[in-house]
Every structure is written in C-alpha cells, then in structure tokens.
C-alpha atoms as a PDB file:
ATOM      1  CA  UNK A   1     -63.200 -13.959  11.601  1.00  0.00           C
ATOM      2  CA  UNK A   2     -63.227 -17.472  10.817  1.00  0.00           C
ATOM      3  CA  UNK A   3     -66.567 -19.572   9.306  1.00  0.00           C
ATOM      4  CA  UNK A   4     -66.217 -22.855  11.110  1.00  0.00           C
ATOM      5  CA  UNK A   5     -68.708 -25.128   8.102  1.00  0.00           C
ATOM      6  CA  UNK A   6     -69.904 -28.969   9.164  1.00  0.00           C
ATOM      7  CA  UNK A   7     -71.294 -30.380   6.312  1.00  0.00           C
ATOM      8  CA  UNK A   8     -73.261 -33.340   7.273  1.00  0.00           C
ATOM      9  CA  UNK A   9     -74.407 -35.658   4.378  1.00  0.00           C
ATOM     10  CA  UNK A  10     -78.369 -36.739   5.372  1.00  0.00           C
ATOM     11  CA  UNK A  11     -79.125 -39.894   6.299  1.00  0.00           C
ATOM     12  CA  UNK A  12     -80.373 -42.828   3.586  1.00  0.00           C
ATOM     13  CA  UNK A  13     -83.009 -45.561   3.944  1.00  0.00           C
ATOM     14  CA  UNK A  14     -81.352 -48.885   3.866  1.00  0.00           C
ATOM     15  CA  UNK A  15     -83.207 -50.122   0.396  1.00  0.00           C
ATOM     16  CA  UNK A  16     -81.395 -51.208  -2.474  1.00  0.00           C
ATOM     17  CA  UNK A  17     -83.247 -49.916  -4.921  1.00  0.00           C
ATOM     18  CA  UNK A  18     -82.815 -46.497  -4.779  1.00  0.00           C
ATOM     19  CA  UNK A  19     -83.631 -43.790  -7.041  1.00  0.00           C
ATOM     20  CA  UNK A  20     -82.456 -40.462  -8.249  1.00  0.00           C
ATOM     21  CA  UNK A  21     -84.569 -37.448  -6.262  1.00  0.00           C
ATOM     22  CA  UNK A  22     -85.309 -36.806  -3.000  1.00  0.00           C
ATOM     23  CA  UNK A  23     -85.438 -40.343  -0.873  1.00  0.00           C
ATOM     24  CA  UNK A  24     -87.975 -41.311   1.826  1.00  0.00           C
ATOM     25  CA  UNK A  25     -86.039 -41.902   5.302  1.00  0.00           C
ATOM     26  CA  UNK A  26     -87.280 -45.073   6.905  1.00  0.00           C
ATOM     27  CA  UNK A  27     -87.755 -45.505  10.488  1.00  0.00           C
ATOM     28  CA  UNK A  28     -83.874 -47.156  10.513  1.00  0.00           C
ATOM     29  CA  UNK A  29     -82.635 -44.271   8.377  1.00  0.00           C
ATOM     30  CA  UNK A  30     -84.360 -41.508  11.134  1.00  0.00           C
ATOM     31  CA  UNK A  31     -82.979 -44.137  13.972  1.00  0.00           C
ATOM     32  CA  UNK A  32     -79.082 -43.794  12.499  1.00  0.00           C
ATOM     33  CA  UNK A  33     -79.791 -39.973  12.396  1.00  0.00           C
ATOM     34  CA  UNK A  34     -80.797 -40.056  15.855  1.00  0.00           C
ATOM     35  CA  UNK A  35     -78.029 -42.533  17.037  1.00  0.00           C
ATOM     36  CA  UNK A  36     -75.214 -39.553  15.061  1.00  0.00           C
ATOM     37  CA  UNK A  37     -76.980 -37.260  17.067  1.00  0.00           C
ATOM     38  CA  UNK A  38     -76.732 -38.601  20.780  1.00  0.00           C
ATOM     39  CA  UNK A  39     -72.865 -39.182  20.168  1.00  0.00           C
ATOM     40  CA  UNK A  40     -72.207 -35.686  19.204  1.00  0.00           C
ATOM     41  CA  UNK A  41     -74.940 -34.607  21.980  1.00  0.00           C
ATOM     42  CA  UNK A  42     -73.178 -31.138  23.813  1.00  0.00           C
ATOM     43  CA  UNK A  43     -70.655 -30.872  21.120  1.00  0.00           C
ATOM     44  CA  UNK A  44     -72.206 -27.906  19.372  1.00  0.00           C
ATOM     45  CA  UNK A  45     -71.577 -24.821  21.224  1.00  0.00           C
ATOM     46  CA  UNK A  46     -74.282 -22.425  21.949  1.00  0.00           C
ATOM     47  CA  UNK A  47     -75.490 -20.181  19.224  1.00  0.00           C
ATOM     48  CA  UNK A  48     -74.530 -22.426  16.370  1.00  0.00           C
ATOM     49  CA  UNK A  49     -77.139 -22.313  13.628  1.00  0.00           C
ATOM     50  CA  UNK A  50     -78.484 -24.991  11.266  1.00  0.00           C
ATOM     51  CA  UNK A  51     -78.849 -24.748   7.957  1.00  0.00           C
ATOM     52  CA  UNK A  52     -80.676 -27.573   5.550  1.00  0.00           C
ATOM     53  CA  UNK A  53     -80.799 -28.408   1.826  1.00  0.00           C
ATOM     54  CA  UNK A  54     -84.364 -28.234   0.749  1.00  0.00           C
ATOM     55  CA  UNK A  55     -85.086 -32.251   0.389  1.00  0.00           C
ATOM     56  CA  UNK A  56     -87.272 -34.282   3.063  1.00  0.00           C
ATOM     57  CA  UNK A  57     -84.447 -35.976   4.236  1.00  0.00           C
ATOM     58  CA  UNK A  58     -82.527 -33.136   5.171  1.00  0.00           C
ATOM     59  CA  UNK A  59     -84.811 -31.504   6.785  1.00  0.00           C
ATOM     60  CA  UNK A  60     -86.113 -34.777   8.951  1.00  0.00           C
ATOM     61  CA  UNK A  61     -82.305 -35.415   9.510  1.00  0.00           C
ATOM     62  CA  UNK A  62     -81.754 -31.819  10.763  1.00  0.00           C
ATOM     63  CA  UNK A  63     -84.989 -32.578  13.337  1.00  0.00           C
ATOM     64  CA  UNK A  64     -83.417 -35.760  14.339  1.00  0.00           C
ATOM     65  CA  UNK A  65     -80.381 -33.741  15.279  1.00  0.00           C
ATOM     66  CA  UNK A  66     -82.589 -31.670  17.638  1.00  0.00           C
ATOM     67  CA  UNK A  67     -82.844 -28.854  15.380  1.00  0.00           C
ATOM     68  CA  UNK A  68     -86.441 -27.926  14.738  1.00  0.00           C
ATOM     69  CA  UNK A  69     -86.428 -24.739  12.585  1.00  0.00           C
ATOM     70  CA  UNK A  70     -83.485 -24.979  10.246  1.00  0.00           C
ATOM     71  CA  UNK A  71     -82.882 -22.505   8.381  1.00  0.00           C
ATOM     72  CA  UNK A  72     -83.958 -23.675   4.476  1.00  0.00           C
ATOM     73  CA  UNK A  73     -80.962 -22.643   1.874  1.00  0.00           C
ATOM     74  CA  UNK A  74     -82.410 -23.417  -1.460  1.00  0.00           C
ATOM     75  CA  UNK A  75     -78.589 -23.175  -3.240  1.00  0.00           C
ATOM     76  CA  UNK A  76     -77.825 -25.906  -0.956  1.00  0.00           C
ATOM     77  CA  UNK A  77     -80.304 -28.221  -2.715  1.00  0.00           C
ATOM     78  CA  UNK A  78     -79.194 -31.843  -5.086  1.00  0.00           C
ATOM     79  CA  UNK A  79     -78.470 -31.844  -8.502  1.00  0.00           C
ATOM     80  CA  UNK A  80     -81.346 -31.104 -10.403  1.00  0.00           C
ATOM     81  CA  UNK A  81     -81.493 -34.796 -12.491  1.00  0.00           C
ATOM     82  CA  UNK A  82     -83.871 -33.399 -14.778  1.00  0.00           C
ATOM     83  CA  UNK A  83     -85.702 -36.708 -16.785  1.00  0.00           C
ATOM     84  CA  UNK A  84     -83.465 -38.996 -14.194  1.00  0.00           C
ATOM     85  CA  UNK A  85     -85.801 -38.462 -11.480  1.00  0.00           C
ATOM     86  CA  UNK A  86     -87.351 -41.067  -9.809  1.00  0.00           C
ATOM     87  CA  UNK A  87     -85.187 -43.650 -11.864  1.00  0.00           C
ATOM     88  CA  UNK A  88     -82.544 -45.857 -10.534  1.00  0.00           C
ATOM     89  CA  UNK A  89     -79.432 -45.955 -11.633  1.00  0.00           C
ATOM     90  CA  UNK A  90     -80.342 -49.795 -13.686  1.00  0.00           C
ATOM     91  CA  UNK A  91     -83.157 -48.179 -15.571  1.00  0.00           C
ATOM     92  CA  UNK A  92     -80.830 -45.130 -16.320  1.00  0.00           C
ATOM     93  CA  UNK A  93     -78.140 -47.258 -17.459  1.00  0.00           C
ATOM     94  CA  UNK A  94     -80.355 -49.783 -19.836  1.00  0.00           C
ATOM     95  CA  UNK A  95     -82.383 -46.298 -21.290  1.00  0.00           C
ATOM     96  CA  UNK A  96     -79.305 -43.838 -21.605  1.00  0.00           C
ATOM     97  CA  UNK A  97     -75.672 -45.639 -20.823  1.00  0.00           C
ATOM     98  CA  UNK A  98     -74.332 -43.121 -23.563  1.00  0.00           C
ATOM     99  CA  UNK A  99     -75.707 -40.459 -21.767  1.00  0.00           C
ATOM    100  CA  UNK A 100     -75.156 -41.963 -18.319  1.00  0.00           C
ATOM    101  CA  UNK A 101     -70.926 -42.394 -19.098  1.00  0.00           C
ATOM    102  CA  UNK A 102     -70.785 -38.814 -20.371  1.00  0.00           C
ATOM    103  CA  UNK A 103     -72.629 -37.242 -17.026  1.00  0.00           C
ATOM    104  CA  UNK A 104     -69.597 -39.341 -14.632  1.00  0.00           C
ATOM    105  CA  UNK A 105     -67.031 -38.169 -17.305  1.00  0.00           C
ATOM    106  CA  UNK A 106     -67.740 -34.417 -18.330  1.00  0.00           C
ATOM    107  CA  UNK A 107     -68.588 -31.856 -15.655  1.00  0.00           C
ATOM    108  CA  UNK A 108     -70.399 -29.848 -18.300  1.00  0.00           C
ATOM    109  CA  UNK A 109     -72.853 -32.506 -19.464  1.00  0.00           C
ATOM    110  CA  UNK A 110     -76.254 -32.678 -18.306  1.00  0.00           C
ATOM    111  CA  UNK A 111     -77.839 -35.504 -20.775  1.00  0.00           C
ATOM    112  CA  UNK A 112     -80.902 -35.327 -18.375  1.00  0.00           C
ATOM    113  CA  UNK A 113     -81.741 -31.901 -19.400  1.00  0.00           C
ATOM    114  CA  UNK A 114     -80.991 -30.950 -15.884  1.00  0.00           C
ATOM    115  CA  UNK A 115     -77.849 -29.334 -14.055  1.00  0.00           C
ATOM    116  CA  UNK A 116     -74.437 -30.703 -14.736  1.00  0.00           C
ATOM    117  CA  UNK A 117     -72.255 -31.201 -12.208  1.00  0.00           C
ATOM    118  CA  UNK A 118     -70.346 -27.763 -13.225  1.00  0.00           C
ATOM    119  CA  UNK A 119     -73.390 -25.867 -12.603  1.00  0.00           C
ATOM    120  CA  UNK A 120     -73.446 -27.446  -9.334  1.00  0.00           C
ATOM    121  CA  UNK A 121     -70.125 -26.763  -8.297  1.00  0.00           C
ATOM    122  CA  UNK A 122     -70.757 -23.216  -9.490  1.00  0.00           C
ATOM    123  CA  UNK A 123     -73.922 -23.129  -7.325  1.00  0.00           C
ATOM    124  CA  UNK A 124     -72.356 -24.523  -4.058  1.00  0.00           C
ATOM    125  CA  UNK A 125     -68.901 -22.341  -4.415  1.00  0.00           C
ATOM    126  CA  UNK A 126     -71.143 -19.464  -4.463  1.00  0.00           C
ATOM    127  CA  UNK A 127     -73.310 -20.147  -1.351  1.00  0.00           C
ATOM    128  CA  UNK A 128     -69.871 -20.859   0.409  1.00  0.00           C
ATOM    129  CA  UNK A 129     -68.551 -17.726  -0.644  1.00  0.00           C
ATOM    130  CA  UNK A 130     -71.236 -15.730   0.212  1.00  0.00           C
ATOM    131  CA  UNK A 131     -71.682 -17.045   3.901  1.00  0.00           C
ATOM    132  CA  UNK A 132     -70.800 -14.043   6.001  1.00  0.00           C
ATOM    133  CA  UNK A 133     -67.607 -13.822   7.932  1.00  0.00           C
ATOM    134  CA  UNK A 134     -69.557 -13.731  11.662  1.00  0.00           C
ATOM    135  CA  UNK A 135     -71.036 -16.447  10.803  1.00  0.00           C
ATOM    136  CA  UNK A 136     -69.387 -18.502  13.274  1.00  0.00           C
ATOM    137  CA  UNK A 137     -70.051 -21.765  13.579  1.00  0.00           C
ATOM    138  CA  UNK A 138     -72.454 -23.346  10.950  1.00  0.00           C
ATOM    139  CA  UNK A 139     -73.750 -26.948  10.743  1.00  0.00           C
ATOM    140  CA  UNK A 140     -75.316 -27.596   6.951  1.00  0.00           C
ATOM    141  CA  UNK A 141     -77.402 -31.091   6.428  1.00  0.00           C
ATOM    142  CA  UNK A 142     -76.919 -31.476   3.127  1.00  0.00           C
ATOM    143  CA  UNK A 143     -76.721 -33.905   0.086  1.00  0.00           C
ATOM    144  CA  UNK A 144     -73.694 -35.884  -0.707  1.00  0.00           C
ATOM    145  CA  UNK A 145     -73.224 -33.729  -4.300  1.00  0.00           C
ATOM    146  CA  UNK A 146     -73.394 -30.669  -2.167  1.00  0.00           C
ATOM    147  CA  UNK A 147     -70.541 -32.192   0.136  1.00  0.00           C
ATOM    148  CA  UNK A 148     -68.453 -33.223  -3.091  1.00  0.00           C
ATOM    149  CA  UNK A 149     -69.028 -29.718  -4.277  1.00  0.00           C
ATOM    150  CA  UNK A 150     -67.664 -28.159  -0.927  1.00  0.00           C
ATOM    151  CA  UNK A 151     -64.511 -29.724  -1.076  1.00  0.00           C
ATOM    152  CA  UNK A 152     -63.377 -29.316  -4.531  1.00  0.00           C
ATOM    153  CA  UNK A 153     -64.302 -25.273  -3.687  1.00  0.00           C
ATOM    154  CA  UNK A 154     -62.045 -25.785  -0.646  1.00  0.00           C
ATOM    155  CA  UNK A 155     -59.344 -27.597  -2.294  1.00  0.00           C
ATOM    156  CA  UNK A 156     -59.236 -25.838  -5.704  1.00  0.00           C
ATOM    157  CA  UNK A 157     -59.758 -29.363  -7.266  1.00  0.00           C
ATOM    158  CA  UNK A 158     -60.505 -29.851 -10.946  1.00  0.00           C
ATOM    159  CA  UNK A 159     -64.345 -30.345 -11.698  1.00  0.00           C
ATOM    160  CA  UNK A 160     -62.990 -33.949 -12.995  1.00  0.00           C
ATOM    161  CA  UNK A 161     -62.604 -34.755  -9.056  1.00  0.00           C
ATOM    162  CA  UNK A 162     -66.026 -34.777  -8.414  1.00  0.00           C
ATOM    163  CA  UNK A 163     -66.485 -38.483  -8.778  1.00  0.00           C
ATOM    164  CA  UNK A 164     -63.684 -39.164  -6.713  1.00  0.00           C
ATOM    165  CA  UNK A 165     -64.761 -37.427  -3.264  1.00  0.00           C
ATOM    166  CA  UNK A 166     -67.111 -40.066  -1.323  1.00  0.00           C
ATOM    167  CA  UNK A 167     -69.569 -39.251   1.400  1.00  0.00           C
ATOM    168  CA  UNK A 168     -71.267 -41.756   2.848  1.00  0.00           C
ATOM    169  CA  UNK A 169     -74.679 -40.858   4.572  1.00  0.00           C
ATOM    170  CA  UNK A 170     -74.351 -39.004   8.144  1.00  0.00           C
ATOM    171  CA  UNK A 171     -70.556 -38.433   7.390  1.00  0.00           C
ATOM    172  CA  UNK A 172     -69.316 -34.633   8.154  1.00  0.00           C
ATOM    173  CA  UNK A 173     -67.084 -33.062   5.988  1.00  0.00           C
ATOM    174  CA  UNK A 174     -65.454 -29.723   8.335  1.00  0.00           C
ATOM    175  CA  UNK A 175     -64.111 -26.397   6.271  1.00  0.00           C
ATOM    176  CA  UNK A 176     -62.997 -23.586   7.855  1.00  0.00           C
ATOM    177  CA  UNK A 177     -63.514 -20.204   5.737  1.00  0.00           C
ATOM    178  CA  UNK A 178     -61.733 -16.865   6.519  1.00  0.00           C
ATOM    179  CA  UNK A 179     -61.149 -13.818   3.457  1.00  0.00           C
ATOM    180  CA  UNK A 180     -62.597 -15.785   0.513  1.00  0.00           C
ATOM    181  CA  UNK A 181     -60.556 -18.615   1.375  1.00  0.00           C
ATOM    182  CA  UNK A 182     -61.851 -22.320   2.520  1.00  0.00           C
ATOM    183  CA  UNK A 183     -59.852 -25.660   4.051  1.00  0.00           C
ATOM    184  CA  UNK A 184     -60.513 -28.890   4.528  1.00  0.00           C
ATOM    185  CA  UNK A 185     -60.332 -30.008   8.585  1.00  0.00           C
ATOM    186  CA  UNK A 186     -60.118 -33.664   9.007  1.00  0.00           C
ATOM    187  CA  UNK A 187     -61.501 -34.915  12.128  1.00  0.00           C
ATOM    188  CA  UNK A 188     -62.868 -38.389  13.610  1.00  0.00           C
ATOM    189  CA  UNK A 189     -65.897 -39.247  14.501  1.00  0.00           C
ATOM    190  CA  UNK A 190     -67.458 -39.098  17.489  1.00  0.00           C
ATOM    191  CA  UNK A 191     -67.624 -35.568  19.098  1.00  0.00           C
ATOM    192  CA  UNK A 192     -65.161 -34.021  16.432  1.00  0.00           C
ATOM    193  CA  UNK A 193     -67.969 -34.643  13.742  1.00  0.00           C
ATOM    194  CA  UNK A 194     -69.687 -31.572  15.089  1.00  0.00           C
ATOM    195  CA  UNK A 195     -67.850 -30.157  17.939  1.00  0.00           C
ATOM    196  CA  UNK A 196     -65.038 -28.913  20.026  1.00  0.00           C
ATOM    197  CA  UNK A 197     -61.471 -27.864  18.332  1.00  0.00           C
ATOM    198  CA  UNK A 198     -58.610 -30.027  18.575  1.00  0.00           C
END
C-alpha cells in the first residue's frame, strides 16, 4: 500500500519583524489560509485524515482548511530554538553571530541549547517512517523545518541540504511512501496541492 503525505507549510502573519517560536496568525494570515483552502475545496477525497504540528498556527491553519479535530502529532512540532525563542533573527545575529553562522553551517550544532537541525531530521524521518502503510492519504500542516526535514528523508539528501530546501508559507510539499521508502511528487498548485492524481 502506498502513504500518499501533503505536507502543507502553515500560514505566516505578514509582519516583518518576526521572531523565532510559535507566530500569531493575523486576520490576513487566517484569510490566505482560507483563500488555499477554497481552491483546493473537493480535492481531498473522502476519508483523508489531518494531522497538525503542535503550534497555534498549525492548528488555526488546519481549522481554516475545514478540519476541526486534527489529529495533534507532537514529533511533527518546530525546532526547539532553545534561548532563541521569541528573538528575531537581528537580535540573534547582534547577541550570537558566532553561534548564529555555526547553527546554518553544522547540522549538529545547537548554540541555543536547543535541538540542532540533525536531531530534527532524526525526529521527522522517524515519524515518516513510522506512519502505517494503510494510511492512505494524509494531509500534515506543519512547519517549514518539518517540510525541509521531509524531503531530505525522501531524497536521501545530506543534512548540509537543509538550508537549501525553501517552503514558503501554505506551500505543499507531496511524498508518496510505500516499504520504508519515500519520493518526492511535484505538483502545481491549485487542486494538485491537495488532491486528485495526475
């Protein structure tokens, strides 16, 4: 049996000024949710379950999808940014830039005293293995990290990669899953974000 996986990264609020941790959606962030959802409106068949990262904004972009009672998957939650948190990245830079190069260069470093980006691969690579084969289809509202994560499981990509893979807010990233195995589906936008094979 195949795993059909949507990843959808959670909407944003428009401000400039964001910070590291879990970001309050706006009325326009909710509204861009919404609009996402009324284009893809019918093109998630019948029976196909929802699963959210922990955060506020997944969760309220999961409701403005239509989907009430996702299921909550704690491994699917952001990097933990340990002494980040609630910083942006200009007060990060001027306190830590040392620290701040060596967490986008090494995988394994965590000058935060959070999780590295390793452990977060590790952590998303297991939730994807463990998702059971009748699964079916799947749609996951998720962080962008997560997303990043989920295709450098799916593409065997160095850790080094991580970086590189960009997911903008309400994009979908599609993987299909079978025997331990995952792939990256490319799509368009539209009704293939969430839907129907091609």
């Amino acid at each position: 049996m195949t795993v059909r996986l949507t990843l959808l990264c959670a909407a944003a609020p428009a401000e400039r000024d964001v910070r590291f941790g879990d970001l309050h959606l706006d009325e326009r962030a909710l509204g861009r949710a919404r609009a996402v959802a009324a284009s893809v409106a019918g093109a998630l068949p019948e029976g196909a379950s929802c699963r959210t990262a922990p955060s506020e904004r997944c969760r309220r972009t999961a409701q403005a999808l239509g989907f009430d009672a996702p299921v909550v998957e704690p491994s699917l939650r952001d990097l933990d940014l340990g002494d980040w948190r609630g910083r942006t990245l200009d007060e990060v830079a001027a306190a830590d830039g040392a620290g701040l190069g060596a967490w986008m260069t090494d995988p394994a470093a965590a000058p935060h005293g959070g999780e590295s980006v390793a452990e977060a691969c590790g952590r998303v690579a297991a939730w994807l293995d463990t998702l059971p084969p009748d699964a079916g289809r799947v749609l996951a509202v998720v962080e962008q990290a997560v997303a990043r994560a989920a295709v450098l499981r799916a593409l065997d990509a160095p850790l080094s990669s991580f970086w590189r893979v960009d997911v903008p807010p309400l994009s979908a990233v599609r993987l299909t899953g079978r025997g331990g195995r995952w792939n990256l589906r490319m799509g368009v936008a539209g009704t293939e974000v969430l839907g129907e094979e091609g």
